[in-house]
N, C-alpha and C. Protein backbone atom coordinates (compact mmCIF):
# COMPACT_ATOMS: atom_id res chain seq x y z
N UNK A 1 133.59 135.98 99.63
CA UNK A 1 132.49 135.39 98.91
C UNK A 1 131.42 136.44 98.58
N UNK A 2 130.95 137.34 99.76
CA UNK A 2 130.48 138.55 99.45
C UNK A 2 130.84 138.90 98.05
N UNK A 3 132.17 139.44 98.24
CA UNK A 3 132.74 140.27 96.87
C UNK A 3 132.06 139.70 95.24
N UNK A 4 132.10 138.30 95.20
CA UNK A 4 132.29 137.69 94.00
C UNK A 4 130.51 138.02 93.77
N UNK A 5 130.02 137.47 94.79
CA UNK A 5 128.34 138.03 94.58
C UNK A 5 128.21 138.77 94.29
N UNK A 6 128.23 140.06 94.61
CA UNK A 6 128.25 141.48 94.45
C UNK A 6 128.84 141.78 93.08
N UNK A 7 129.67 141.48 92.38
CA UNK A 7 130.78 141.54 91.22
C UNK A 7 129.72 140.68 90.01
N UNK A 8 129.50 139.46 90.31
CA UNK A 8 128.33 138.69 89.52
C UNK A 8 127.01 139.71 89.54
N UNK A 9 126.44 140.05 89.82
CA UNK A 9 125.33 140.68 90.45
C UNK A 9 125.46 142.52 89.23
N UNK A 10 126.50 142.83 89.46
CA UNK A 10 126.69 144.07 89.35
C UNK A 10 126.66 143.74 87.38
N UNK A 11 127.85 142.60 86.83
CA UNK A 11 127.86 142.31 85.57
C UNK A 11 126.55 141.83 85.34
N UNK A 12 125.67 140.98 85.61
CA UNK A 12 124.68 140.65 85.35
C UNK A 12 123.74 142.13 85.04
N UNK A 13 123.32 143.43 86.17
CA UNK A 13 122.52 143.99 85.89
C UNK A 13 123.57 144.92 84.78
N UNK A 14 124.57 144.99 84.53
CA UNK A 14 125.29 146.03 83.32
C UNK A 14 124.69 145.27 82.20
N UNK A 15 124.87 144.05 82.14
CA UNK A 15 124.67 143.40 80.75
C UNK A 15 122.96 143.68 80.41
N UNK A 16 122.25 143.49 81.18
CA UNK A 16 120.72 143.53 80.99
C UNK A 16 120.04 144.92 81.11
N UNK A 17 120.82 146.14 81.33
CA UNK A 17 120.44 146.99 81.46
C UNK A 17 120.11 147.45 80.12
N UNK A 18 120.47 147.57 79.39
CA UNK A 18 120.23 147.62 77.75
C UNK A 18 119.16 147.76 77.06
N UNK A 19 118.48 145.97 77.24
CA UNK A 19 117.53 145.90 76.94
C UNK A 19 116.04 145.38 78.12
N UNK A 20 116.55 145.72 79.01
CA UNK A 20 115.27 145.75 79.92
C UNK A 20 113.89 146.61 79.79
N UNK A 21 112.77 145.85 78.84
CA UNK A 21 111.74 146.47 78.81
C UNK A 21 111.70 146.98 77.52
N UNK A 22 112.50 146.84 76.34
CA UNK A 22 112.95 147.73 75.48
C UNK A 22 111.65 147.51 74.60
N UNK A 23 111.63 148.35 73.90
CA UNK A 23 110.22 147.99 72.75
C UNK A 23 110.72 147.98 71.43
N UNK A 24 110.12 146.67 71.08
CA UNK A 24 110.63 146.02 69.57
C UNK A 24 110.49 147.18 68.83
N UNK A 25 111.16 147.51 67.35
CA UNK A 25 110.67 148.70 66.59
C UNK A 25 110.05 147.46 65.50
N UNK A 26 110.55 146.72 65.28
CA UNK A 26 109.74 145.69 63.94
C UNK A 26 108.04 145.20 64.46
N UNK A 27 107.52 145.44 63.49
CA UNK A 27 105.95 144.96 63.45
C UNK A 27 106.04 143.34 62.70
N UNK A 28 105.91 142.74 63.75
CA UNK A 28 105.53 140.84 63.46
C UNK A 28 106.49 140.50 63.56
N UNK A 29 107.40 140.57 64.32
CA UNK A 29 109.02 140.18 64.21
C UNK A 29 108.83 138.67 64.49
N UNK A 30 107.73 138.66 65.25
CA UNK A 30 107.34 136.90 65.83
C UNK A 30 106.34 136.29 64.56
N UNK A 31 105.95 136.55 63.95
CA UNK A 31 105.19 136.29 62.45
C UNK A 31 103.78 135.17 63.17
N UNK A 32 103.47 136.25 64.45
CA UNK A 32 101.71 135.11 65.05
C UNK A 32 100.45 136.09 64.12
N UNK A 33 100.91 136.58 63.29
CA UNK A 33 99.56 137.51 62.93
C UNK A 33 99.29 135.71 61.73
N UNK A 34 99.98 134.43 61.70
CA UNK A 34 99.90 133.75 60.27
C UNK A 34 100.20 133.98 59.35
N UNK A 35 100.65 135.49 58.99
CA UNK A 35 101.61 135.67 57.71
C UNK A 35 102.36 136.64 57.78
N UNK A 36 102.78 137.31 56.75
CA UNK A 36 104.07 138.22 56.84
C UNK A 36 103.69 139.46 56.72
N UNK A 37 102.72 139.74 57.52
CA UNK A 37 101.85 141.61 57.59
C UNK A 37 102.97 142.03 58.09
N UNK A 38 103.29 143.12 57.05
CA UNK A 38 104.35 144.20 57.84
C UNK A 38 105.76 144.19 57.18
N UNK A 39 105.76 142.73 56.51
CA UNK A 39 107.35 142.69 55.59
C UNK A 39 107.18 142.59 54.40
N UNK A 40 107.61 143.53 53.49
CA UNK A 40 107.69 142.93 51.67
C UNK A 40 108.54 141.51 51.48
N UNK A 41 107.95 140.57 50.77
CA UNK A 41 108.82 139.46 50.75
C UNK A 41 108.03 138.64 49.56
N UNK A 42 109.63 138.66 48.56
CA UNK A 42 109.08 137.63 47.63
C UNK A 42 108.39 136.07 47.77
N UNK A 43 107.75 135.59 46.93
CA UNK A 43 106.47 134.85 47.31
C UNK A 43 107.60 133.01 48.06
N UNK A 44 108.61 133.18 47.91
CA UNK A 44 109.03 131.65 48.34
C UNK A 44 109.46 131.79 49.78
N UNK A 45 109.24 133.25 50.61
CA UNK A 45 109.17 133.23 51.64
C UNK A 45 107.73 132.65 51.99
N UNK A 46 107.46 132.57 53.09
CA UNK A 46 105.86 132.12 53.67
C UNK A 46 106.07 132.44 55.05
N UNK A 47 104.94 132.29 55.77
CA UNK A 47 104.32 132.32 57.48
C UNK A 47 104.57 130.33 57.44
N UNK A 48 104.87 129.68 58.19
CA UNK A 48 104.28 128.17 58.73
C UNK A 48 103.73 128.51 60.09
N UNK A 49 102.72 127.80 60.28
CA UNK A 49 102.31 127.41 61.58
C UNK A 49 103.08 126.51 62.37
N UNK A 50 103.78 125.37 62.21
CA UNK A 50 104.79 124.66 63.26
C UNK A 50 106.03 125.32 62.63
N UNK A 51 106.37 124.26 63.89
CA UNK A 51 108.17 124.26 64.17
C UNK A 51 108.74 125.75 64.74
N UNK A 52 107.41 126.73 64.82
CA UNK A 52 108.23 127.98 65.43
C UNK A 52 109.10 127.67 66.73
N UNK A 53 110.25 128.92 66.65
CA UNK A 53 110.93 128.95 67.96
C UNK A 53 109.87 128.79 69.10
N UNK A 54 108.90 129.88 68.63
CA UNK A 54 108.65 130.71 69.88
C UNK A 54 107.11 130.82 70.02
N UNK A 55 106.24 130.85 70.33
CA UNK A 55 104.48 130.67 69.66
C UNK A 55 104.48 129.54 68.73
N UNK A 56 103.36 130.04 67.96
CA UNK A 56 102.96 128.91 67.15
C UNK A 56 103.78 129.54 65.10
N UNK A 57 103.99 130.46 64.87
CA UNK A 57 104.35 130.99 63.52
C UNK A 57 106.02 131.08 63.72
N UNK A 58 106.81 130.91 62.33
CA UNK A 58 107.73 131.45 62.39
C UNK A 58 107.97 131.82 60.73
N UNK A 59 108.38 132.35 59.92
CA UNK A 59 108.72 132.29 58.64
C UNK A 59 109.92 131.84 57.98
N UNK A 60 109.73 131.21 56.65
CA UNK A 60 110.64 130.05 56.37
C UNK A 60 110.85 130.92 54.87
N UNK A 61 111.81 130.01 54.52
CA UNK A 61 112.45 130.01 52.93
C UNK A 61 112.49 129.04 52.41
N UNK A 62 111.88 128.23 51.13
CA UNK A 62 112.55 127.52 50.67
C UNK A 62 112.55 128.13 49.26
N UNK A 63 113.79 128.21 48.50
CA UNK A 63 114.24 128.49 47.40
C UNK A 63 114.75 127.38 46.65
N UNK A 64 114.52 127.07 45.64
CA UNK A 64 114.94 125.62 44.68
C UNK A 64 116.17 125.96 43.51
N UNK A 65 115.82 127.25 43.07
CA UNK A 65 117.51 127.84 42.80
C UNK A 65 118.61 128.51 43.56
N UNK A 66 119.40 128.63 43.57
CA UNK A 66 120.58 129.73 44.34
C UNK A 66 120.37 130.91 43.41
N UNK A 67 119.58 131.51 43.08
CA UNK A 67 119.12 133.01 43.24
C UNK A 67 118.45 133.49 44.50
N UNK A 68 119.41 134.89 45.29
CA UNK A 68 118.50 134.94 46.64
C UNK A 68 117.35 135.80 46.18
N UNK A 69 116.23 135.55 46.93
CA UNK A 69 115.42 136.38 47.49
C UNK A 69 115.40 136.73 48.69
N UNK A 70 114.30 138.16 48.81
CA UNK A 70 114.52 139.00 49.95
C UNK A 70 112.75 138.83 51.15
N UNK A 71 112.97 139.28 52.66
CA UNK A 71 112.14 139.57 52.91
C UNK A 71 112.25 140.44 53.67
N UNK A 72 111.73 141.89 53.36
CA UNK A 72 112.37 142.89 54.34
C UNK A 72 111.33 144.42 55.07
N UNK A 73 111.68 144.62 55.73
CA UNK A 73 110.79 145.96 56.52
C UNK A 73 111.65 147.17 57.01
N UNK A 74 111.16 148.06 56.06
CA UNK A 74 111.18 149.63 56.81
C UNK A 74 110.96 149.88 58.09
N UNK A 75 111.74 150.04 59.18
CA UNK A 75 111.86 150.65 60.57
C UNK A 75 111.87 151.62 61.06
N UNK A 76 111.34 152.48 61.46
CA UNK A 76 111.45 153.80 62.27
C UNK A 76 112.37 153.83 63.32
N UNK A 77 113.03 154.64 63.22
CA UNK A 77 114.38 154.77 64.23
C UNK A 77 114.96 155.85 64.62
N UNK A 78 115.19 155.77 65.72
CA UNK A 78 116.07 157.59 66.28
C UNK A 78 117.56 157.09 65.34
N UNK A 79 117.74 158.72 64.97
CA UNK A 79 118.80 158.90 64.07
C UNK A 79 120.18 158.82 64.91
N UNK A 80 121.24 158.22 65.23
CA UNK A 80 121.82 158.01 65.84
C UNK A 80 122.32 157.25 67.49
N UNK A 81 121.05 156.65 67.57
CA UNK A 81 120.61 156.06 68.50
C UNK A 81 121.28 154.56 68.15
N UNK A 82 121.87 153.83 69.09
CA UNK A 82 121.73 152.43 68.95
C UNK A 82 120.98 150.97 69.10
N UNK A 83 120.97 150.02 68.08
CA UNK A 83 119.91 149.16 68.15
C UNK A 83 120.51 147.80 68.57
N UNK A 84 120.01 147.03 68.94
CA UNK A 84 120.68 145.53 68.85
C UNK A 84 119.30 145.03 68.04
N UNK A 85 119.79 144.56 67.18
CA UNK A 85 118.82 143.64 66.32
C UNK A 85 119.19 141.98 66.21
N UNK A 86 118.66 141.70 66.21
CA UNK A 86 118.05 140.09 66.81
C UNK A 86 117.17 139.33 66.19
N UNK A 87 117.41 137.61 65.40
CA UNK A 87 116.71 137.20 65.18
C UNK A 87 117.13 135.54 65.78
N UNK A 88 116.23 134.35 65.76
CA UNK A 88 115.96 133.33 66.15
C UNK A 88 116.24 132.71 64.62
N UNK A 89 117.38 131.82 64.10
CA UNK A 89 117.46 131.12 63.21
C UNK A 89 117.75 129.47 63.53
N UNK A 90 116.88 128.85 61.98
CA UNK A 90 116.74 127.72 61.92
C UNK A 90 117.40 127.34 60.46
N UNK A 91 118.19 126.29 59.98
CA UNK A 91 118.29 125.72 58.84
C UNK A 91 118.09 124.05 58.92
N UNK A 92 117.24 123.87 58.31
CA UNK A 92 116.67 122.49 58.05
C UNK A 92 116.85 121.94 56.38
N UNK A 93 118.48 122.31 56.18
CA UNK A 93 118.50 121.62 54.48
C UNK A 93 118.67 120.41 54.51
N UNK A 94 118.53 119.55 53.48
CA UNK A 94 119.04 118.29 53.44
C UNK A 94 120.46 118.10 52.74
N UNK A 95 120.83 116.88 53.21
CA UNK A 95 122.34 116.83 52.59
C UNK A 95 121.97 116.93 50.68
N UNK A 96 123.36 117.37 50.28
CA UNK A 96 123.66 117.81 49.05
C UNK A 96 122.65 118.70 48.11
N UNK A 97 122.17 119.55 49.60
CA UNK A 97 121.66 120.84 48.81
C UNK A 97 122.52 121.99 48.94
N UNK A 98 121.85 123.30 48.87
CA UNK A 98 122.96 124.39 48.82
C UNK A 98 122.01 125.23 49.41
N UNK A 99 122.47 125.89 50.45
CA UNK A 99 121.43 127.64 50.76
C UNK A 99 122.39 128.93 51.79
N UNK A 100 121.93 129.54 51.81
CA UNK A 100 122.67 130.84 51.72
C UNK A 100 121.43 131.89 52.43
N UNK A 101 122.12 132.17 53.51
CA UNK A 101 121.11 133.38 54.09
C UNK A 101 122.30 134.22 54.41
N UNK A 102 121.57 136.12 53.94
CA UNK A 102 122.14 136.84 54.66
C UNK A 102 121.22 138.24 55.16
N UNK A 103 121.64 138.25 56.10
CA UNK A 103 121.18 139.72 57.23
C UNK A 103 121.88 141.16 56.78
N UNK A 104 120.49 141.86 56.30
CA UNK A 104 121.31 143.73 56.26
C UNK A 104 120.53 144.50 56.79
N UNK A 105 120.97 145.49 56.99
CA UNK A 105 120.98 146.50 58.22
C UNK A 105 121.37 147.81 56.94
N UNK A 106 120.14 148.27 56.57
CA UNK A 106 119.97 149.09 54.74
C UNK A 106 121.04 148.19 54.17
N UNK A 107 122.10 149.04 53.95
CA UNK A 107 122.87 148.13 53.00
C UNK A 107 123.95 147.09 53.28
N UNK A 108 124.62 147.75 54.83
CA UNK A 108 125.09 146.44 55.19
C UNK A 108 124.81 145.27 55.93
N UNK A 109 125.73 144.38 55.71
CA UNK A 109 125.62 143.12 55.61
C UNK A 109 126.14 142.60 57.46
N UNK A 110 125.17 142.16 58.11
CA UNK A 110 125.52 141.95 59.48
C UNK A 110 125.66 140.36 59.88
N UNK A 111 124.72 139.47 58.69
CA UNK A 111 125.22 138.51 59.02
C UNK A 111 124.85 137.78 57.82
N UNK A 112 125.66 136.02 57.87
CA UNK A 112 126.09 135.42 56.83
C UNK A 112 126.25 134.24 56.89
N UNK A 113 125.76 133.49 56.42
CA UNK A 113 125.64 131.49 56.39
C UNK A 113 125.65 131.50 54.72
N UNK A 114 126.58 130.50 54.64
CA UNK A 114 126.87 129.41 53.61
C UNK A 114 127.18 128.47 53.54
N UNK A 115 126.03 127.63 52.70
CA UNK A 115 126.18 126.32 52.78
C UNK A 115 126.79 125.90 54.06
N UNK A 116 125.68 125.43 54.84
CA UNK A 116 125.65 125.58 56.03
C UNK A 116 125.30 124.08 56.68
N UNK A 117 125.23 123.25 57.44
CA UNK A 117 124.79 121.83 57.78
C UNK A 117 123.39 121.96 58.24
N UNK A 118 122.72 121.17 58.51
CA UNK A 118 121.31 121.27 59.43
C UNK A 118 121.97 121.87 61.29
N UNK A 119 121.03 122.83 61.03
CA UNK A 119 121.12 123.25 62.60
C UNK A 119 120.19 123.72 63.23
N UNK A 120 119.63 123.64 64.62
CA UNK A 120 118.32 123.54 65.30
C UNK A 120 118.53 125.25 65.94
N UNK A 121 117.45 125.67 66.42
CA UNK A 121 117.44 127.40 66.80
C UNK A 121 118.92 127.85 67.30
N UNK A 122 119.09 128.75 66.77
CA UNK A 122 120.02 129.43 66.92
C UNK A 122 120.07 131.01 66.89
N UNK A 123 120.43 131.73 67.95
CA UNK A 123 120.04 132.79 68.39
C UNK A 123 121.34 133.77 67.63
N UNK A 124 120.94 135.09 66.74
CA UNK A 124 122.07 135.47 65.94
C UNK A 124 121.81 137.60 66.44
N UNK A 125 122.65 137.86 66.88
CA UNK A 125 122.75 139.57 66.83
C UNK A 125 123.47 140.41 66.28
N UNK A 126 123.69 141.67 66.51
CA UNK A 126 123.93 142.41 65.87
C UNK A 126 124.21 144.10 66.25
N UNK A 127 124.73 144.70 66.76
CA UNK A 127 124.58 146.24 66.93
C UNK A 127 124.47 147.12 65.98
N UNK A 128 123.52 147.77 65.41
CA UNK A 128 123.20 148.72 64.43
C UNK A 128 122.76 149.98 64.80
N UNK A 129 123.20 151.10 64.17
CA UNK A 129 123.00 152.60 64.24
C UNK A 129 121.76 153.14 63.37
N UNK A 130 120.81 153.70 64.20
CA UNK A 130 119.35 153.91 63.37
C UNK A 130 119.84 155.45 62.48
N UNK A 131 119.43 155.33 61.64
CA UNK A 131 118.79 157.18 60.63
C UNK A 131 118.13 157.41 60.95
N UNK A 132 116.75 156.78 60.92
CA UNK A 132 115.77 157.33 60.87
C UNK A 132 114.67 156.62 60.42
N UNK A 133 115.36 155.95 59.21
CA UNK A 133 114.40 155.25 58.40
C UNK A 133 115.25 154.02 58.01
N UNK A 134 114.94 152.93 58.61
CA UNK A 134 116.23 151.74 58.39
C UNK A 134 115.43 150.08 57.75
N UNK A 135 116.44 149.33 57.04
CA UNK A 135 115.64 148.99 56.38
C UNK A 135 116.48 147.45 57.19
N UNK A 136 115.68 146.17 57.68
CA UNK A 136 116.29 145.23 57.80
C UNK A 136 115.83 143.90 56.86
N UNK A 137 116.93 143.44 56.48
CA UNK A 137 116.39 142.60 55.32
C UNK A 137 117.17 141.23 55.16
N UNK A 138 116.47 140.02 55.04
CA UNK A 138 117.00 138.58 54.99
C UNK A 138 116.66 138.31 53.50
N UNK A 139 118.09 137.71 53.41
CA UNK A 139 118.03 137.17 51.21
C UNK A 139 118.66 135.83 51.78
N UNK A 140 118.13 135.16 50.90
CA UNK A 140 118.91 133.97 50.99
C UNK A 140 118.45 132.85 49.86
N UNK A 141 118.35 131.73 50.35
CA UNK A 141 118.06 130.32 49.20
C UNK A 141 118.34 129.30 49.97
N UNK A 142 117.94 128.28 49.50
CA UNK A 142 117.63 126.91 50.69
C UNK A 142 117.11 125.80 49.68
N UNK A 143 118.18 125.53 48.66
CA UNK A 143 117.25 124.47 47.37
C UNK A 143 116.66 123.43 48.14
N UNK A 144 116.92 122.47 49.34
CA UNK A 144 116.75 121.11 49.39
C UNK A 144 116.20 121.25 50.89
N UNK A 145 115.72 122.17 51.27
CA UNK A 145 115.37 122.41 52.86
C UNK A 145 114.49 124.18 52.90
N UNK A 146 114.66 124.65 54.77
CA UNK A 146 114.24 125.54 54.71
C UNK A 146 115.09 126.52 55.62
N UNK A 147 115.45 127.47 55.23
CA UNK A 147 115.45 128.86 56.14
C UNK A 147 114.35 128.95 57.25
N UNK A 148 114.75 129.06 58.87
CA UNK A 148 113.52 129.31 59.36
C UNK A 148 113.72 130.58 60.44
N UNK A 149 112.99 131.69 60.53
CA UNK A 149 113.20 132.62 60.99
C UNK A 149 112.45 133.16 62.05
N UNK A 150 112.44 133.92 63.68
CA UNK A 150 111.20 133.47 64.32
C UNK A 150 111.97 134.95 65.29
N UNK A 151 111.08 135.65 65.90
CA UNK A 151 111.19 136.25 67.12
C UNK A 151 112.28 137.83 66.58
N UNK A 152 112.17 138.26 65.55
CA UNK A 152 112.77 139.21 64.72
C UNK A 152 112.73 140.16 65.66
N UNK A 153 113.40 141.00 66.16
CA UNK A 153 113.67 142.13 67.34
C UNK A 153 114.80 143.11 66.88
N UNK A 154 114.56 144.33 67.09
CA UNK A 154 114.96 145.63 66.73
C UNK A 154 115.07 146.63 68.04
N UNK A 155 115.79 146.45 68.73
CA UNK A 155 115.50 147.36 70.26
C UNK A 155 116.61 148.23 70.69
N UNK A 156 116.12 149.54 71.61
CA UNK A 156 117.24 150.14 71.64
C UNK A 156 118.10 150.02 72.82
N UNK A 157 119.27 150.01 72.50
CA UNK A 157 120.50 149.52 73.43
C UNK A 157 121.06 150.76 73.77
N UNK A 158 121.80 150.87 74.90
CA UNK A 158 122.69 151.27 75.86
C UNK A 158 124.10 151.04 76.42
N UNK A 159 124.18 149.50 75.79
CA UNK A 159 125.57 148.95 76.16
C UNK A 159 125.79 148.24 74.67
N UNK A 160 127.26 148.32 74.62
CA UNK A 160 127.78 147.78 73.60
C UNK A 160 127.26 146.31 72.94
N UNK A 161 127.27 145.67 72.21
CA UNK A 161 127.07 144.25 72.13
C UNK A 161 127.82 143.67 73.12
N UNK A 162 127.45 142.25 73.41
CA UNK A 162 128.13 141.73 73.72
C UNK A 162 129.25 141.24 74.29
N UNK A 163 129.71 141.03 72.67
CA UNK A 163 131.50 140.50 72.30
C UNK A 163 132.58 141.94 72.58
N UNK A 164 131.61 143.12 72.96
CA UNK A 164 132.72 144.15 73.55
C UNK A 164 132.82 143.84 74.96
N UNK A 165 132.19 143.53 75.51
CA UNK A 165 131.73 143.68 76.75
C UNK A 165 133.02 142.66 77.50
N UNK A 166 132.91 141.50 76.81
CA UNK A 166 133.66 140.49 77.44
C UNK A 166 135.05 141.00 77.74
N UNK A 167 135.95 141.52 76.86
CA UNK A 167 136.87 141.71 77.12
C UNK A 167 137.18 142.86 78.65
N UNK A 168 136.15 143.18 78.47
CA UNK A 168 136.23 144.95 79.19
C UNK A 168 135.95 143.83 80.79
N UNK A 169 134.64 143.06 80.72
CA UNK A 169 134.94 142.22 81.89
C UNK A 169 135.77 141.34 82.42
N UNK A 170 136.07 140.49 81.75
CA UNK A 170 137.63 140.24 82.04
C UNK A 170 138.85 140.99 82.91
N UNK A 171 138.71 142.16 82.04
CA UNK A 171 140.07 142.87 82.76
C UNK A 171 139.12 143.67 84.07
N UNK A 172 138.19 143.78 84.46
CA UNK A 172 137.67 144.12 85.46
C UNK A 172 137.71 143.06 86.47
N UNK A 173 137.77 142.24 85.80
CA UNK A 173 137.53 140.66 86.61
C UNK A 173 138.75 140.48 87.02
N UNK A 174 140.09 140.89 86.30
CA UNK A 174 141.17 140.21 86.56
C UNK A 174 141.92 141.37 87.59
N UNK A 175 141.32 142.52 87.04
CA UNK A 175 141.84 143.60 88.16
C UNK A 175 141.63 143.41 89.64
N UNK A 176 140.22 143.25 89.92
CA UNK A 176 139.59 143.03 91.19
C UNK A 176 140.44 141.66 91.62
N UNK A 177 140.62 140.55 91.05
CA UNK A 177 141.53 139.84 91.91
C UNK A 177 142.83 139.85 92.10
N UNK A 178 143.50 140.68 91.82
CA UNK A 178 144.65 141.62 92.27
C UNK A 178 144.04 142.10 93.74
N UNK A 179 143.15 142.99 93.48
CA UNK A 179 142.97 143.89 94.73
C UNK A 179 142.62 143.07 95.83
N UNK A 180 141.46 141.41 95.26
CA UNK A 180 141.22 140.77 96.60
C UNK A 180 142.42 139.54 97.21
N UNK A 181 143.36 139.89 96.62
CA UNK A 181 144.54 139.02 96.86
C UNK A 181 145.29 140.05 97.60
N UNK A 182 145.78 141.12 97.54
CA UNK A 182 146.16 142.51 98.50
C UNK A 182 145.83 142.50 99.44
N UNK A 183 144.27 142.25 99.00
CA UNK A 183 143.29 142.57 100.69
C UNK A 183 143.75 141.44 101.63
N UNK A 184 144.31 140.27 101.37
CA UNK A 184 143.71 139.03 102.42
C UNK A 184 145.56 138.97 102.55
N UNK A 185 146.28 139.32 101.89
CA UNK A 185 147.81 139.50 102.26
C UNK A 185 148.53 139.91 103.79
C-alpha cells in the first residue's frame, strides 16, 4: 500500500512540476482590467462583466455572419523554450445557428470547434514552442450566441503535455506491477 502511495505521489508531483509557480507571458489573459487592454481585436469581440469562468470579466464573440474575426496578442518568449498555452472556453449558441472558433499559435492552428452544441466551461491546451516573438490568436463567429473566453495562460513548461504523459505512465504503471507481483511471490 506504501508502494501505490509513493507511485501516486511521485506522478502527481511529475505532472505539476511544469507549471508550478509559472508566470503567465499574456497580459489580461483573465480580461479583469473590463476590457481587452493588451489584445488587438476586431470590434464584435468585447470584455462582459458576467458569466466569467473565473473573476468577474471574461471576453466573448458574437458574430452574426460566418466571416471570422480575430482577437490576438504579441508574446514575448524564449526562443526555443516550451509553452503550454491555455484557455477557459464557453459556447452559448442557440439552436440553428452556426459558429466556429479557432486557436493559433503565429500561424498554426492548435485548436478547433465547429458548429458546435451549447457547452458550459471547458478547459482547452496546447504545447507550443516560443521564437521569440509569438503571436496567439482566436478567430471565430457565433451568429445566434456567444464565444466565451476567460483565464488565457501562456506558461513555461518542462514536461510534455499531457496526452504524452499518459501513455509513458501507464507503462510505468504496468511495469511496477510486474515487479510488485515478483516481490510478494
Amino acid at each position: 500500500m506504501l508502494g501505490r502511495t509513493l507511485l501516486v505521489a511521485a506522478v502527481a508531483l511529475a505532472l505539476g512540476a511544469g507549471t508550478a509557480g509559472a508566470q503567465n507571458a499574456v497580459f489580461n489573459g483573465d480580461f479583469e482590467t473590463g476590457d481587452l487592454t493588451g489584445w488587438t481585436a476586431h470590434t464584435d469581440w468585447e470584455a462582459l462583466g458576467l458569466g466569467a469562468y473565473s473573476g468577474d470579466w471574461a471576453a466573448t464573440l458574437h458574430r452574426e455572419d460566418q466571416t471570422p474575426v480575430d482577437m490576438q496578442q504579441v508574446i514575448a518568449t524564449t526562443p526555443g523554450q516550451w509553452y503550454l498555452a491555455s484557455a477557459w472556453l464557453k459556447n452559448d449558441v442557440d439552436p440553428g445557428g452556426y459558429n466556429r472558433l479557432e486557436i493559433y499559435w503565429n500561424d498554426t492552428l492548435i485548436g478547433f470547434w465547429d458548429n458546435m452544441p451549447y457547452f458550459d466551461w471547458g478547459y482547452d491546451y496546447a504545447s507550443v514552442q516560443g521564437t521569440g516573438s509569438d503571436t496567439l490568436r482566436f478567430s471565430g463567429y457565433n451568429t445566434t450566441g456567444r464565444w466565451w473566453i476567460d483565464d488565457v495562460r501562456v506558461e513555461p513548461s518542462a514536461v510534455p503535455e499531457l496526452p504524452t504523459l499518459v501513455p509513458l505512465a501507464l507503462f510505468s504503471l504496468s511495469g511496477l506491477g510486474v515487479v510488485c507481483r515478483r516481490l510478494r511471490s
